[in-house]
Protein backbone atom coordinates (compact mmCIF):
# COMPACT_ATOMS: atom_id res chain seq x y z
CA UNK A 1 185.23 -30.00 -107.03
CA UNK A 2 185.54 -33.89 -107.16
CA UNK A 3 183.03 -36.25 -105.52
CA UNK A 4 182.45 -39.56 -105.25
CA UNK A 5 179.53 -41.38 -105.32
CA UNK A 6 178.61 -44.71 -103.94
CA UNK A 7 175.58 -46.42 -105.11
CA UNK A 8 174.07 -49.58 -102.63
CA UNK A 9 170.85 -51.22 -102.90
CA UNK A 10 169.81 -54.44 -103.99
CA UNK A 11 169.86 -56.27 -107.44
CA UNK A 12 171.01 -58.68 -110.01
CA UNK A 13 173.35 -60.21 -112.74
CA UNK A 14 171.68 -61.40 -114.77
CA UNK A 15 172.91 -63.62 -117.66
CA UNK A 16 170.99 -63.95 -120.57
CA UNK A 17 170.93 -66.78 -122.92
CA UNK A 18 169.06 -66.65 -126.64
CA UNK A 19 166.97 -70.08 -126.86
CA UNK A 20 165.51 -72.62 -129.37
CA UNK A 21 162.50 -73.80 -129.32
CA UNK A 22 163.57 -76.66 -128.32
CA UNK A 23 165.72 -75.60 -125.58
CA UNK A 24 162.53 -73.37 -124.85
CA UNK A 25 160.42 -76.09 -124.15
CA UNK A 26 162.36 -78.23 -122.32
CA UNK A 27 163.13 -75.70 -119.42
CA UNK A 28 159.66 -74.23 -119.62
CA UNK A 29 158.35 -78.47 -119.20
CA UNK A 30 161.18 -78.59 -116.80
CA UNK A 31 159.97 -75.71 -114.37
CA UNK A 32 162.86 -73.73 -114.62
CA UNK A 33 160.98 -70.31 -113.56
CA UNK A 34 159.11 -72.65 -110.39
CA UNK A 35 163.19 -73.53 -109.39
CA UNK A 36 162.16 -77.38 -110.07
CA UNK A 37 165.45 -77.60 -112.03
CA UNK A 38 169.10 -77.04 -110.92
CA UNK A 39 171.99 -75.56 -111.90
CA UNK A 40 173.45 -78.69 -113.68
CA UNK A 41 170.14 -79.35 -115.92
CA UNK A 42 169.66 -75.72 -116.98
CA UNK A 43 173.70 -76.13 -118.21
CA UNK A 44 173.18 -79.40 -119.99
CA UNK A 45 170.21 -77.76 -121.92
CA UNK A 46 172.39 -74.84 -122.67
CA UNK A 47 175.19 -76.93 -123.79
CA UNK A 48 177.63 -74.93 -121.35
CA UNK A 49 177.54 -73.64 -118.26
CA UNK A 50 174.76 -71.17 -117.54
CA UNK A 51 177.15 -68.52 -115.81
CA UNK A 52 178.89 -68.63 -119.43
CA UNK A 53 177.47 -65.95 -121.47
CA UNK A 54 178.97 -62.73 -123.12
CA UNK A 55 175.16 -61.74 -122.03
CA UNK A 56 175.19 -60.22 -119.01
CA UNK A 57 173.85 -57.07 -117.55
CA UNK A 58 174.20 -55.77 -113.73
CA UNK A 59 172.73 -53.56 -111.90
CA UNK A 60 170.40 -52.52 -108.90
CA UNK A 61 166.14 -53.00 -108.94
CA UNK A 62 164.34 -49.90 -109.01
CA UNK A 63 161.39 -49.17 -107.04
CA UNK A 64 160.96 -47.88 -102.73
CA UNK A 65 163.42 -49.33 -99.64
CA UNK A 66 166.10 -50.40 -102.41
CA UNK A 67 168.94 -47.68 -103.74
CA UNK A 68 171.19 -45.48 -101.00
CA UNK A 69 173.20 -43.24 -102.23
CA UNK A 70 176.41 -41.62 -100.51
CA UNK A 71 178.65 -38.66 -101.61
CA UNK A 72 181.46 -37.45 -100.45
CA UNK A 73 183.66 -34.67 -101.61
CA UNK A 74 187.53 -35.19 -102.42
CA UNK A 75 188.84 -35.28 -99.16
CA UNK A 76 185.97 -38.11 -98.09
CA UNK A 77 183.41 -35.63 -96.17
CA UNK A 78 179.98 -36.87 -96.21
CA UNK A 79 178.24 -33.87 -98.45
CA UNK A 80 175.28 -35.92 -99.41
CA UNK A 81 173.13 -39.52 -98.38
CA UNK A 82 170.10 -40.63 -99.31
CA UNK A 83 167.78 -42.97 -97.32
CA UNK A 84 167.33 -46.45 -98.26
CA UNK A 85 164.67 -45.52 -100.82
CA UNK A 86 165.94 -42.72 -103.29
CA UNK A 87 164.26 -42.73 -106.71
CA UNK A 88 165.18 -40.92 -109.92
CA UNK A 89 163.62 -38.14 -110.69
CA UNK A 90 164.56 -38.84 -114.46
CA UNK A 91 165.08 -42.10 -116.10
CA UNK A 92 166.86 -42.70 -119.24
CA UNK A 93 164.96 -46.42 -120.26
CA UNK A 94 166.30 -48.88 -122.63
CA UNK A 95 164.80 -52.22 -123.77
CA UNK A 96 166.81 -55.15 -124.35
CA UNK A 97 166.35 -58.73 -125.61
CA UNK A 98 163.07 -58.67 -126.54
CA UNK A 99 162.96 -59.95 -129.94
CA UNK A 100 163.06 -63.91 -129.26
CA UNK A 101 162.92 -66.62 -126.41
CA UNK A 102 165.08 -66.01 -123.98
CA UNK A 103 166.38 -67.24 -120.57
CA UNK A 104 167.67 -65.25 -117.81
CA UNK A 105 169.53 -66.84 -114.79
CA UNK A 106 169.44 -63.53 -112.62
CA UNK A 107 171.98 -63.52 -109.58
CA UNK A 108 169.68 -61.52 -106.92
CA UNK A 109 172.40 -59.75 -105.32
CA UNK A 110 172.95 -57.20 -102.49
CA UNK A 111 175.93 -54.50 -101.63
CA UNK A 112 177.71 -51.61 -102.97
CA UNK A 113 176.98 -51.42 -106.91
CA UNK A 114 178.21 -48.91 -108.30
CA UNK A 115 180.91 -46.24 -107.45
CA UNK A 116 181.89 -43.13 -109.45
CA UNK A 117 184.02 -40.43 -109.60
CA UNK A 118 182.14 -36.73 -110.55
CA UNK A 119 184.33 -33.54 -111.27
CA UNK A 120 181.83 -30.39 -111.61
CA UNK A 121 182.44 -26.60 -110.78
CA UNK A 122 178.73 -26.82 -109.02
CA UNK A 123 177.79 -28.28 -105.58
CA UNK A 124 176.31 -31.34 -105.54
CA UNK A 125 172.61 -31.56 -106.32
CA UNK A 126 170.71 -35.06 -106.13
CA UNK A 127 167.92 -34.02 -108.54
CA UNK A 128 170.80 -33.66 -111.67
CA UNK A 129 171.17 -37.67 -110.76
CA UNK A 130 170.09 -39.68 -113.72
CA UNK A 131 168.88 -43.22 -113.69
CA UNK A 132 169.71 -45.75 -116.75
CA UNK A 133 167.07 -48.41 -116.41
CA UNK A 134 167.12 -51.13 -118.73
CA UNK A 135 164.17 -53.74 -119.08
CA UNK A 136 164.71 -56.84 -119.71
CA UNK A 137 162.56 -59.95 -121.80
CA UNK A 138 159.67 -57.71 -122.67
CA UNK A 139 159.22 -56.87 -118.57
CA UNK A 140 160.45 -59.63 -116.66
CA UNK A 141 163.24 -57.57 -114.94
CA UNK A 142 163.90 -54.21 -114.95
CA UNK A 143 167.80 -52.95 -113.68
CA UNK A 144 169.41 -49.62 -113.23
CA UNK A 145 172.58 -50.07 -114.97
CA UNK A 146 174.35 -46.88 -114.27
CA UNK A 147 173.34 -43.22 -113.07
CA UNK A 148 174.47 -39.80 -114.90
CA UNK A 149 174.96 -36.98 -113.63
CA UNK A 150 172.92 -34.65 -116.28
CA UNK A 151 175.69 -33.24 -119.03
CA UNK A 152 178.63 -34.58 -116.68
CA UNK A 153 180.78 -37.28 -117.79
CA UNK A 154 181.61 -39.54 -114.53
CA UNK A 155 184.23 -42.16 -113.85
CA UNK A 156 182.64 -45.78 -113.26
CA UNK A 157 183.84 -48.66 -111.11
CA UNK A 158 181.86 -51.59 -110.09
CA UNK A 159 181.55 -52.14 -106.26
CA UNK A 160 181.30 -55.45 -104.52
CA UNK A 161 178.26 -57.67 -104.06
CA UNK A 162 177.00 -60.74 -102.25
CA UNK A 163 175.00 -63.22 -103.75
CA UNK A 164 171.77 -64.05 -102.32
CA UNK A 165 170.20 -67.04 -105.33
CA UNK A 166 169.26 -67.42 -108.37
CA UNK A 167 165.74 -66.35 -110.41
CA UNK A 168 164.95 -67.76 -113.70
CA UNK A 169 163.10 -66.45 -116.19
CA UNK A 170 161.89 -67.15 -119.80
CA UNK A 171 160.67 -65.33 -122.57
């Protein structure tokens, strides 16, 4: 049977740059994590824009009220919805730049995530859902970047978001 599986919540882009000391400094004397500095003086730190990065990782916050998910089977019955605060039973957790100073202009974002496309001989079960988490600068943000379903390959698409502002952070 094929399903499809829609993945909503709320989260963030977030688009990491690796610092100098210098560069360090200057945004950490310049407030950057209290928003005392806009988008225009975090760029001319940078030295390009700060949305310009091949840096960037996406995905939805863990933790209560935040992740809905929807299934449907192939012809688009509803065979499965969480409420607004499913959690992983199982998380697969990865750690990522966390061996230097970093900044990360995070995009807090809301909408439809994540979308994918399951083929499986079994009915659906939530608990063979898989969280990816990835934490990022040693803790500052944590994201679910994509869900598994156990031993299943799955077909990914990215959904569409709104933006909601910006969060820096430095490490």
């Amino acid at each position: 049977m094929k399903y499809t599986i829609e993945v909503n919540g709320k989260g963030g882009e977030a688009f990491i740059h690796k610092l100098t000391e210098e560069q360090y400094e200057i945004l950490q004397d310049g407030g950057v994590e209290d928003d005392l500095m806009d988008h225009e003086q975090i760029s001319e730190v940078l030295g390009t824009d700060f949305l310009e990065t091949e840096e960037m990782i996406m995905g939805i916050y863990p933790g209560s009220e935040n992740i809905q998910i929807i299934v449907k089977d192939e012809s688009g019955e509803l065979v499965w919805e969480s409420d607004d605060d499913f959690d992983f039973e199982e998380y697969e957790d990865y750690y990522q730049f966390n061996d230097t100073t970093y900044l990360s202009a995070e995009d807090y974002q809301k909408g439809n995530f994540f979308n994918y496309e399951l083929e499986t001989e079994e009915e659906f079960n939530p608990e063979m859902l898989v969280g990816v988490l990835v934490e990022l600068l040693d803790g500052c943000s944590e994201l679910i970047t994509d869900i598994k379903y156990k031993d299943h390959e799955m077909i990914k698409d990215y959904g569409d978001t709104t933006s909601k502002g910006f969060t820096y952070m430095l490490n």
